[in-house]
Protein backbone atom coordinates (compact mmCIF):
# COMPACT_ATOMS: atom_id res chain seq x y z
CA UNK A 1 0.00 0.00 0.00
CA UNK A 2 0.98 3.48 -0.93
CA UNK A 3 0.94 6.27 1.46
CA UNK A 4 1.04 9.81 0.73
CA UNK A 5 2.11 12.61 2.87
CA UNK A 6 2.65 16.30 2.99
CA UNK A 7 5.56 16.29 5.42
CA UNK A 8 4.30 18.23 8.97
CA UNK A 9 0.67 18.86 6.73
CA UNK A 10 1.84 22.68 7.17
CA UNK A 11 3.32 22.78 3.95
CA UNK A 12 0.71 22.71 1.86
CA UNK A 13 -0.70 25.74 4.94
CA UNK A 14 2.08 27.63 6.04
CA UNK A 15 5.93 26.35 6.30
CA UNK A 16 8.10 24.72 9.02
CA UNK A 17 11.24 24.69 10.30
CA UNK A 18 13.63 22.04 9.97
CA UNK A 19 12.70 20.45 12.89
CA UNK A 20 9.03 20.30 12.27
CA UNK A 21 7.97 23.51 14.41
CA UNK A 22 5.53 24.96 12.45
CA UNK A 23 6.61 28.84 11.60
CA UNK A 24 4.34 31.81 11.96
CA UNK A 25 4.18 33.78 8.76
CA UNK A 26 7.00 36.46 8.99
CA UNK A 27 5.38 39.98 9.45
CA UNK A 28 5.66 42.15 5.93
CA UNK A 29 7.97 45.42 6.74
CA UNK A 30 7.80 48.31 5.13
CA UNK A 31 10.90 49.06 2.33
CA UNK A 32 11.36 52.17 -0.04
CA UNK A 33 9.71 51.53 -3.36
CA UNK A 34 11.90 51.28 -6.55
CA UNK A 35 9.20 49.39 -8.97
CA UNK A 36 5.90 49.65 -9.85
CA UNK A 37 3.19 46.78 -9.93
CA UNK A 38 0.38 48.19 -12.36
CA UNK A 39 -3.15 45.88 -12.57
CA UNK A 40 -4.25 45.92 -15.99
CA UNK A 41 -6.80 43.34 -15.91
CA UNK A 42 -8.68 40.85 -13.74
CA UNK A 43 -10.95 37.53 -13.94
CA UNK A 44 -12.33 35.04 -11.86
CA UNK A 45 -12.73 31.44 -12.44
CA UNK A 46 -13.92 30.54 -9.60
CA UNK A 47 -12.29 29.25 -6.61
CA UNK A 48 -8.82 26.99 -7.66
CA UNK A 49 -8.84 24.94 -4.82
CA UNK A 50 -11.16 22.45 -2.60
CA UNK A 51 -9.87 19.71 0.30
CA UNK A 52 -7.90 17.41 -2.01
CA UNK A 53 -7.43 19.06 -4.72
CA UNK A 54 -4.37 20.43 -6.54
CA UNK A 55 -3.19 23.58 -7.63
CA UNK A 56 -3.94 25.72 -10.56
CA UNK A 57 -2.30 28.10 -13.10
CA UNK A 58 -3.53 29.88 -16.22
CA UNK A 59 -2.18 28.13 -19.40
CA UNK A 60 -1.14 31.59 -21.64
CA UNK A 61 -0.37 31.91 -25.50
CA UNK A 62 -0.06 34.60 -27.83
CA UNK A 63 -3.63 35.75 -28.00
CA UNK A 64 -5.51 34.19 -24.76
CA UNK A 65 -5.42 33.79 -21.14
CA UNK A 66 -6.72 29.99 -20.11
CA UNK A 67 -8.02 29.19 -16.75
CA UNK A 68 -9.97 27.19 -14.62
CA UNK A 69 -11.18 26.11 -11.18
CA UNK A 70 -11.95 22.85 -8.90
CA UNK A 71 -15.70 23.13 -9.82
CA UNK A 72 -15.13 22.57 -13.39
CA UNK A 73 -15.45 26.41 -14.93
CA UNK A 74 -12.64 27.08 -17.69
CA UNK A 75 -12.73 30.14 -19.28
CA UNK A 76 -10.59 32.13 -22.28
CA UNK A 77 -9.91 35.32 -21.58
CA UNK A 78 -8.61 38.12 -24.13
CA UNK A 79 -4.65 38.66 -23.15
CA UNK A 80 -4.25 42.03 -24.84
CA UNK A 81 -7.85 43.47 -23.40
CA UNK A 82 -9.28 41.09 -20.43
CA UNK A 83 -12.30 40.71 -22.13
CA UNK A 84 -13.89 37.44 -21.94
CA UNK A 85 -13.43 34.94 -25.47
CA UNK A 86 -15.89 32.39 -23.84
CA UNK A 87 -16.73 30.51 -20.86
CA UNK A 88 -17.40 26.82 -20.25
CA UNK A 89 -18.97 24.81 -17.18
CA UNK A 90 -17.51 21.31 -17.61
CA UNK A 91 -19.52 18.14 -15.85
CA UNK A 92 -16.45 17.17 -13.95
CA UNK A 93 -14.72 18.11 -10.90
CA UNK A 94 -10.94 19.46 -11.78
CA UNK A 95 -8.18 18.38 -9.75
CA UNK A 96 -5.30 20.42 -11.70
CA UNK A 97 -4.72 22.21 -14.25
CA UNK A 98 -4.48 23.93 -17.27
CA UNK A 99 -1.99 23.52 -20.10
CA UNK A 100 -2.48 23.44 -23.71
CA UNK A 101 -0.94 23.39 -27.06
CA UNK A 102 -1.15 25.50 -30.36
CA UNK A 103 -5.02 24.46 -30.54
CA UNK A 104 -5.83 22.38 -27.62
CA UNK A 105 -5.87 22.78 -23.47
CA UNK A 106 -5.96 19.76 -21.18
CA UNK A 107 -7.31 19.27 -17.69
CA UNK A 108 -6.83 16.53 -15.32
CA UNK A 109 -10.65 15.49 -13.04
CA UNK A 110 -10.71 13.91 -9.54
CA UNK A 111 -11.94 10.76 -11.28
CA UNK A 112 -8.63 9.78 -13.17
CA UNK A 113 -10.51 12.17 -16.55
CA UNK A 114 -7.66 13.66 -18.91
CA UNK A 115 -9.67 16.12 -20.52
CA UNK A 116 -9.02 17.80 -24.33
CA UNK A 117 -11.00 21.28 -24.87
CA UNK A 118 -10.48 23.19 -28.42
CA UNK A 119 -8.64 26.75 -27.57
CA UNK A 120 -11.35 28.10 -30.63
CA UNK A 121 -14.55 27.50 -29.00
CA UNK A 122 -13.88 25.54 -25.29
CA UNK A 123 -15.98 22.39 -27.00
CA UNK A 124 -14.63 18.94 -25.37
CA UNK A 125 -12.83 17.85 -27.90
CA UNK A 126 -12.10 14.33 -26.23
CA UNK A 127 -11.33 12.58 -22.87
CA UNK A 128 -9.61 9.78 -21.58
CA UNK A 129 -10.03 7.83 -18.35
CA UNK A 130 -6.58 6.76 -16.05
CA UNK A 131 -6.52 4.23 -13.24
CA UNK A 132 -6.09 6.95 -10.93
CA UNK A 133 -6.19 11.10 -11.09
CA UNK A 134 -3.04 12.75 -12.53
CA UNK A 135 -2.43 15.40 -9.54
CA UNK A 136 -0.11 17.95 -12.20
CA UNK A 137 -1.34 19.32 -15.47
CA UNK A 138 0.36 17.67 -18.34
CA UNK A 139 2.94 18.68 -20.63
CA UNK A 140 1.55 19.13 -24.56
CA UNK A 141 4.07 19.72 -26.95
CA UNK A 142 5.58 18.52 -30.55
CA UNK A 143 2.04 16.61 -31.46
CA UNK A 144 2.08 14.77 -27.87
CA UNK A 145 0.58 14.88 -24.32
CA UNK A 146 2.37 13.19 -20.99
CA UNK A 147 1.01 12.88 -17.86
CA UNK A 148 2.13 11.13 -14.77
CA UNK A 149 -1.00 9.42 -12.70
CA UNK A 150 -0.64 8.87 -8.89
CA UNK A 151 -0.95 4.78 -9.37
CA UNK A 152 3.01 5.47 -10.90
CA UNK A 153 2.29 5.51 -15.11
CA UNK A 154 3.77 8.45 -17.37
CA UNK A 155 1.46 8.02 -20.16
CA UNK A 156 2.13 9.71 -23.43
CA UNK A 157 -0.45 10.19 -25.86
CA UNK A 158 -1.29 11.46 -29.36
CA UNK A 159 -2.59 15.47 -28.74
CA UNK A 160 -4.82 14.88 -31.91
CA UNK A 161 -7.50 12.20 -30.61
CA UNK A 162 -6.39 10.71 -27.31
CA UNK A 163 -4.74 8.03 -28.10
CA UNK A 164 -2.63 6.04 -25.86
CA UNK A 165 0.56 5.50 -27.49
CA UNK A 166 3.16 4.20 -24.42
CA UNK A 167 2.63 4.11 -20.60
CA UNK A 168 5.97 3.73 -18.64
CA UNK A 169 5.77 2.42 -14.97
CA UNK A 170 7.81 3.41 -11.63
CA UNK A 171 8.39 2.79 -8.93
CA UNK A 172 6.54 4.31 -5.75
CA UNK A 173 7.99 4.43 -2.43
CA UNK A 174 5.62 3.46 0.34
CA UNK A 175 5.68 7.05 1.82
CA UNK A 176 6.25 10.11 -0.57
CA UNK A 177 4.87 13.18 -0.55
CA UNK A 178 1.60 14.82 -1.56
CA UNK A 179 1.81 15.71 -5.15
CA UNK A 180 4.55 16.16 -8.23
CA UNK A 181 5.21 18.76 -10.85
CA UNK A 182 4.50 18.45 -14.87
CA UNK A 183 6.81 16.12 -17.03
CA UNK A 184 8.82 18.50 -19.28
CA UNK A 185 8.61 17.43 -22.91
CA UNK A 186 11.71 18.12 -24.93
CA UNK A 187 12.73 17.89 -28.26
CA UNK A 188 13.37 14.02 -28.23
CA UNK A 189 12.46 13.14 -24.79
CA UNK A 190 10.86 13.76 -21.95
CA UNK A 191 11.99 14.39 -18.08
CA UNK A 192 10.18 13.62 -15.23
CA UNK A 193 11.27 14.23 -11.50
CA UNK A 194 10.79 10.93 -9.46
CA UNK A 195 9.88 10.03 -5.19
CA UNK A 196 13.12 8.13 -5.04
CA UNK A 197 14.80 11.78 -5.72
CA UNK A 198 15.94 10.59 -9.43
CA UNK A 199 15.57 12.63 -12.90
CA UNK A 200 14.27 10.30 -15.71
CA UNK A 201 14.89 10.92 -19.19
CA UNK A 202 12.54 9.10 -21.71
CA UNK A 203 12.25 8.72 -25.40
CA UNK A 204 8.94 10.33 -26.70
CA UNK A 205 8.18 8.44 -29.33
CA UNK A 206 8.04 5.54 -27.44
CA UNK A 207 8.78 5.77 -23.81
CA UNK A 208 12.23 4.15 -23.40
CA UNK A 209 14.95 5.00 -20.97
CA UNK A 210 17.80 7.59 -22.17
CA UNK A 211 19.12 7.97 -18.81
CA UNK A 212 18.30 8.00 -14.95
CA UNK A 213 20.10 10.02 -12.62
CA UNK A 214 19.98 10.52 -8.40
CA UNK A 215 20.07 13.75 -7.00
CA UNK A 216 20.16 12.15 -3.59
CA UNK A 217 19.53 8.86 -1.84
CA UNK A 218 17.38 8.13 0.88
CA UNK A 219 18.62 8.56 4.16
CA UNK A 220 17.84 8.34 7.98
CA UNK A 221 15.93 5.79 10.20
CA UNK A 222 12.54 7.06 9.77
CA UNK A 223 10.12 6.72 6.34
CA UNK A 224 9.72 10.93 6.77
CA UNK A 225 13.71 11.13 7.32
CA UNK A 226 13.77 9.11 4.09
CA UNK A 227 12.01 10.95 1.91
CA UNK A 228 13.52 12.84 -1.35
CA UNK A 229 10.81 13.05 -3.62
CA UNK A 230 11.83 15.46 -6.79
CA UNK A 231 8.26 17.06 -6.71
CA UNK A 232 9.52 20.75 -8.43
CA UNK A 233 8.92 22.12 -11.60
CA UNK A 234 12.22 21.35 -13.83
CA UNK A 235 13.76 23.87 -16.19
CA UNK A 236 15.62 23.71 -18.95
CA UNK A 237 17.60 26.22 -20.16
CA UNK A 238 20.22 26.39 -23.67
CA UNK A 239 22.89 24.06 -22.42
CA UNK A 240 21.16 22.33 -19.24
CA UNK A 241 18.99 20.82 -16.81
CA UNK A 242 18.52 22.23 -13.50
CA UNK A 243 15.98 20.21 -11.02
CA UNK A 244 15.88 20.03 -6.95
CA UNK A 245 14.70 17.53 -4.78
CA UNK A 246 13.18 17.48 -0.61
CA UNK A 247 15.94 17.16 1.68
CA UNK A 248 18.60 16.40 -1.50
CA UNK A 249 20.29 18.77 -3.96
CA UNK A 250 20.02 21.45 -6.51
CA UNK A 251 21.25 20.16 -9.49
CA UNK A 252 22.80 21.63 -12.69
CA UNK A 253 22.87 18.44 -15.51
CA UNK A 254 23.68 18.24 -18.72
CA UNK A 255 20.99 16.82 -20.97
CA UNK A 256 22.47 14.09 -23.20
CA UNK A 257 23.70 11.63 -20.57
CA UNK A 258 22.20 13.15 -17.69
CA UNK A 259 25.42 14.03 -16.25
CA UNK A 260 25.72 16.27 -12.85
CA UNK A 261 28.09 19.29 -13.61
CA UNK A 262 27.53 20.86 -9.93
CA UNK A 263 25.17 20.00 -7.47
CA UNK A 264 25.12 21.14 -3.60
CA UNK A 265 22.64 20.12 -0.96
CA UNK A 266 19.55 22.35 -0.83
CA UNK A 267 15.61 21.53 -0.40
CA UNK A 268 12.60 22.17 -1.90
CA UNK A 269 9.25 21.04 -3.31
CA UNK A 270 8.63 24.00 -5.72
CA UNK A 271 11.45 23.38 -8.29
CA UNK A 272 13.41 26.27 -9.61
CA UNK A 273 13.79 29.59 -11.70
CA UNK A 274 16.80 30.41 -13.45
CA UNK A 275 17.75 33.47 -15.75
CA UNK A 276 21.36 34.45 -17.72
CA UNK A 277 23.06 34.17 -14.74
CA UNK A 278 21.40 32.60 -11.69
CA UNK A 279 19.10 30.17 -10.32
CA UNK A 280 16.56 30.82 -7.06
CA UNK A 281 15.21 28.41 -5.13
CA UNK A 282 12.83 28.27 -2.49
CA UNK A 283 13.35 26.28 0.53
CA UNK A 284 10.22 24.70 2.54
CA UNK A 285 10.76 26.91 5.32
CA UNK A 286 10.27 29.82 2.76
CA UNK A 287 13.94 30.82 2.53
CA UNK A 288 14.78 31.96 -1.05
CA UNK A 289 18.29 31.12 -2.21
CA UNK A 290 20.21 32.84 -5.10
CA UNK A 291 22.80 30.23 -6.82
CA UNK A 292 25.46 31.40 -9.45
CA UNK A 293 24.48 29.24 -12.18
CA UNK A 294 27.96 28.31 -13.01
CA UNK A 295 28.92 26.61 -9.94
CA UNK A 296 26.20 26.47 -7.87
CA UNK A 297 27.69 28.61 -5.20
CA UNK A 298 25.45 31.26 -2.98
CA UNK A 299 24.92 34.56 -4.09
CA UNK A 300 22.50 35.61 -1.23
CA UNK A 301 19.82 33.84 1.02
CA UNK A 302 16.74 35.86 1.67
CA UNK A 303 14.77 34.96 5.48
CA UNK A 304 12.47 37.72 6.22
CA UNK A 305 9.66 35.71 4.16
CA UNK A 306 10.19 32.91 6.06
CA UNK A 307 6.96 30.85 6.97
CA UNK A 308 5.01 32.63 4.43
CA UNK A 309 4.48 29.47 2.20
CA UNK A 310 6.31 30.81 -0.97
CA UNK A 311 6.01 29.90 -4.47
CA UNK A 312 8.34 28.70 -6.55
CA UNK A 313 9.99 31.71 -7.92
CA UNK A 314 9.88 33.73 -11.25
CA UNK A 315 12.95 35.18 -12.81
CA UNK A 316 11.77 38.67 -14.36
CA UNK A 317 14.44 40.91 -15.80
CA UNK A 318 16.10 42.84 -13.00
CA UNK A 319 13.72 40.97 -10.42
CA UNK A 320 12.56 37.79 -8.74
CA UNK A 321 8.97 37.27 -8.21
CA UNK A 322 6.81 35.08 -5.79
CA UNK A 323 3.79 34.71 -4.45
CA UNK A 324 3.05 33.80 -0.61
CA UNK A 325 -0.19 32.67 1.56
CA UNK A 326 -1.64 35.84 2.16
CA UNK A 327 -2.09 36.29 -2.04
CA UNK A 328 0.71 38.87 -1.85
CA UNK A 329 3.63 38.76 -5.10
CA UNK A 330 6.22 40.09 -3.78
CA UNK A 331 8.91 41.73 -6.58
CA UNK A 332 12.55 40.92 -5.30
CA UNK A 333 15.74 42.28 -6.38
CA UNK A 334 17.49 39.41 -7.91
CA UNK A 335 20.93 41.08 -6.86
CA UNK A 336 20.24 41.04 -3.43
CA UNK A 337 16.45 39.66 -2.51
CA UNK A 338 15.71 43.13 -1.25
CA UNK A 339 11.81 44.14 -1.95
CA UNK A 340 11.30 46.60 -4.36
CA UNK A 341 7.80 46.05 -4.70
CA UNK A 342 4.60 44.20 -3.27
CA UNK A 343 1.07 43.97 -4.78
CA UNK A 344 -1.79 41.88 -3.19
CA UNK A 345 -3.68 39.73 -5.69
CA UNK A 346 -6.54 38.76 -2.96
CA UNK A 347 -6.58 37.62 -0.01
CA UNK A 348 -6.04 34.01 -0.31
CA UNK A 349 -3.10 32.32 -1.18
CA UNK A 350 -0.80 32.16 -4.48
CA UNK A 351 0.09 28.25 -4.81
CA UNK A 352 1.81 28.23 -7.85
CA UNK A 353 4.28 30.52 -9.56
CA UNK A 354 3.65 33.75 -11.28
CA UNK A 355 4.15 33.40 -15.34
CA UNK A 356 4.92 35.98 -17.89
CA UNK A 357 4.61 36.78 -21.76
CA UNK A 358 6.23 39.84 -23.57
CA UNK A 359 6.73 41.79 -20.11
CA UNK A 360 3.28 40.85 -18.46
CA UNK A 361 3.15 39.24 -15.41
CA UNK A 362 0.02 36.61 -14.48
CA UNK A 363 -1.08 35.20 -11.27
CA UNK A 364 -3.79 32.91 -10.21
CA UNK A 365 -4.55 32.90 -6.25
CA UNK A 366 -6.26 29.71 -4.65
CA UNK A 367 -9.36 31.86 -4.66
CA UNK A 368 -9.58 31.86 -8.37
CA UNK A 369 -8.73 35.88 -8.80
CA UNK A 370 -6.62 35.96 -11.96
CA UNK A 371 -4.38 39.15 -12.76
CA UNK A 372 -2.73 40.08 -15.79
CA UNK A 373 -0.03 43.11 -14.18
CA UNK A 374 2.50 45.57 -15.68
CA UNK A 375 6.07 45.37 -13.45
CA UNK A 376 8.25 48.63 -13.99
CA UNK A 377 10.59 50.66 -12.72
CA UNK A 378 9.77 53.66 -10.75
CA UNK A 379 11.11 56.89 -11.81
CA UNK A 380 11.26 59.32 -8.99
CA UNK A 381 10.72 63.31 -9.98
């Protein structure tokens, strides 16, 4: 039997200490503005979240804004303007999403339901029943969909009609904890971060091994002590892989043999952000690292966030973004984590990480408030 666990609950509610003292939510100080956070539009889908359910972020292209909530809304919203494209109320209970393709965005249900919708019109455009409920949104690129379901199948399929065209199985620890990021589909292969704290590296076409490698191994008397699930997003960047696992490493790999160029112990279930010339990672405890990205070594550590459930991070040009439990983004010098600006979405928390396309920022709170914002800098008279 398979057990799942959010180590010390609290992080999926707040953060924790090391120790498993639950933190109280580090008061938010006042600091001299030097940016500008500018709300240009805002929609609501509805709230993201229910008991049980995952987390969910707005799927974005060139022309449209995609989101959706637990209680099966999904709407298209108008990136330029905010206006509503159309709106559709689905007969299925979401558990995570939304992603998409050129023409196509895909939901996951509570009953094990990969869902296709057309981008066009929001008609179901097909579905396909798992053994069990795939708790991140899949990745859809180069004519394919892959998912990973919680029974321990990445499934690939054919974006067109559904089709099931290779399942892979893993392995599944007896404890791990409560959820897992996206598979990243590149050109070639797919990655997927694993409970046993490994990076996998399959062939698309048909779902065999390229390469495995560990971050860490499991160690410590006790199942919790033991765990090292690689639950964060992964990125890929020009030249490399960068990844992170719970109580393990951050990672820099190359991606033909899967290689480790540096790696130095660090933890986190959000995954990381990297730009030109650094890589930020958010610990559990909600301290936010700053890594040179050619050797790994620390820039700056941020703590007066700490306990306010962060995000994983966004790298923005001069800044670092994240989100935190009180549905505050806060905008972060990336040259020193001071706070340069702050801008409160709602009232109830940001669980996933703020995106952006051609200088727009978006965020989705757990209460369904989605906000399309213009970052600048401030020019003092």
């Amino acid at each position: 039997m398979r057990y799942l666990l959010v180590p010390i609950l609290c992080v999926l509610i707040s953060a924790c200490a090391s120790d498993g003292e639950v933190l109280e939510p580090a008061e938010l100080i006042e600091f001299r503005a030097s940016a500008t956070v500018d709300n240009i539009w805002k929609t609501e889908t509805g709230t993201a979240r229910a008991k049980g359910a995952e987390f969910f972020s707005p799927h974005i292209d060139e022309s449209a804004v995609y989101t959706a909530g637990y209680k099966g809304l999904v709407k298209r919203t108008d990136r330029i303007k905010g206006k509503e494209v159309w709106s559709r109320e689905l007969d299925f209970t979401l558990i995570s999403g939304v992603s998409g393709d050129q023409s196509r965005i895909y939901l996951n249900s509570f009953e094990g339901h990969l869902l296709a919708l057309s981008k066009e019109s929001g008609e179901l455009l097909w579905q396909q029943k798992f053994s069990s409920e795939a708790l991140a949104p899949p990745a859809a690129a180069l004519d394919r969909v892959v998912l990973r379901t919680n029974d321990g199948f990445i499934i690939a399929l054919r974006a067109e009609d559904g089709e099931e065209l290779w399942r892979y199985q893993i392995q599944v620890p007896v404890l791990t904890l409560h959820g897992y990021a996206s598979p990243l589909i590149v050109p070639g292969g797919v990655l997927c971060g694993l409970d046993d704290g490994s990076l996998l590296a399959l062939t698309l076409d048909e779902g065999k091994v390229i390469w495995q490698t560990q971050l860490s191994r499991a160690e410590g008397r006790s199942e919790v002590e033991r765990l090292v699930d690689l639950d964060g997003q992964i990125v890929i960047d020009q030249q490399f892989i960068y990844a992170v696992n719970y109580q393990g490493r951050v990672a820099q790999i190359e991606p033909q043999q899967g290689n480790i160029v540096w790696s130095r112990p660090l933890s986190s279930v959000k995954g990381v952000a990297v730009d030109d010339s650094m890589v930020f990672v958010v610990e559990p405890d909600a301290y936010l690292w700053a890594l040179d990205k050619r050797t790994g070594a620390s820039m700056w550590k941020l703590e007066k966030l700490e306990g306010r459930y962060l995000t994983r991070p966004l790298a923005f040009m001069d800044y670092v973004l994240v989100g935190d439990l009180e549905g505050y983004l806060h905008v972060l010098s990336k040259f020193d984590g001071s706070t340069v600006a702050r801008f409160q979405i709602d009232n109830s928390a940001i669980l996933t990480a703020p995106q952006v396309l051609d200088e727009t920022v978006y965020v989705q709170s757990s209460g369904g408030v989605v906000r399309a914002l213009d970052i600048g800098k401030l020019v003092r008279e």
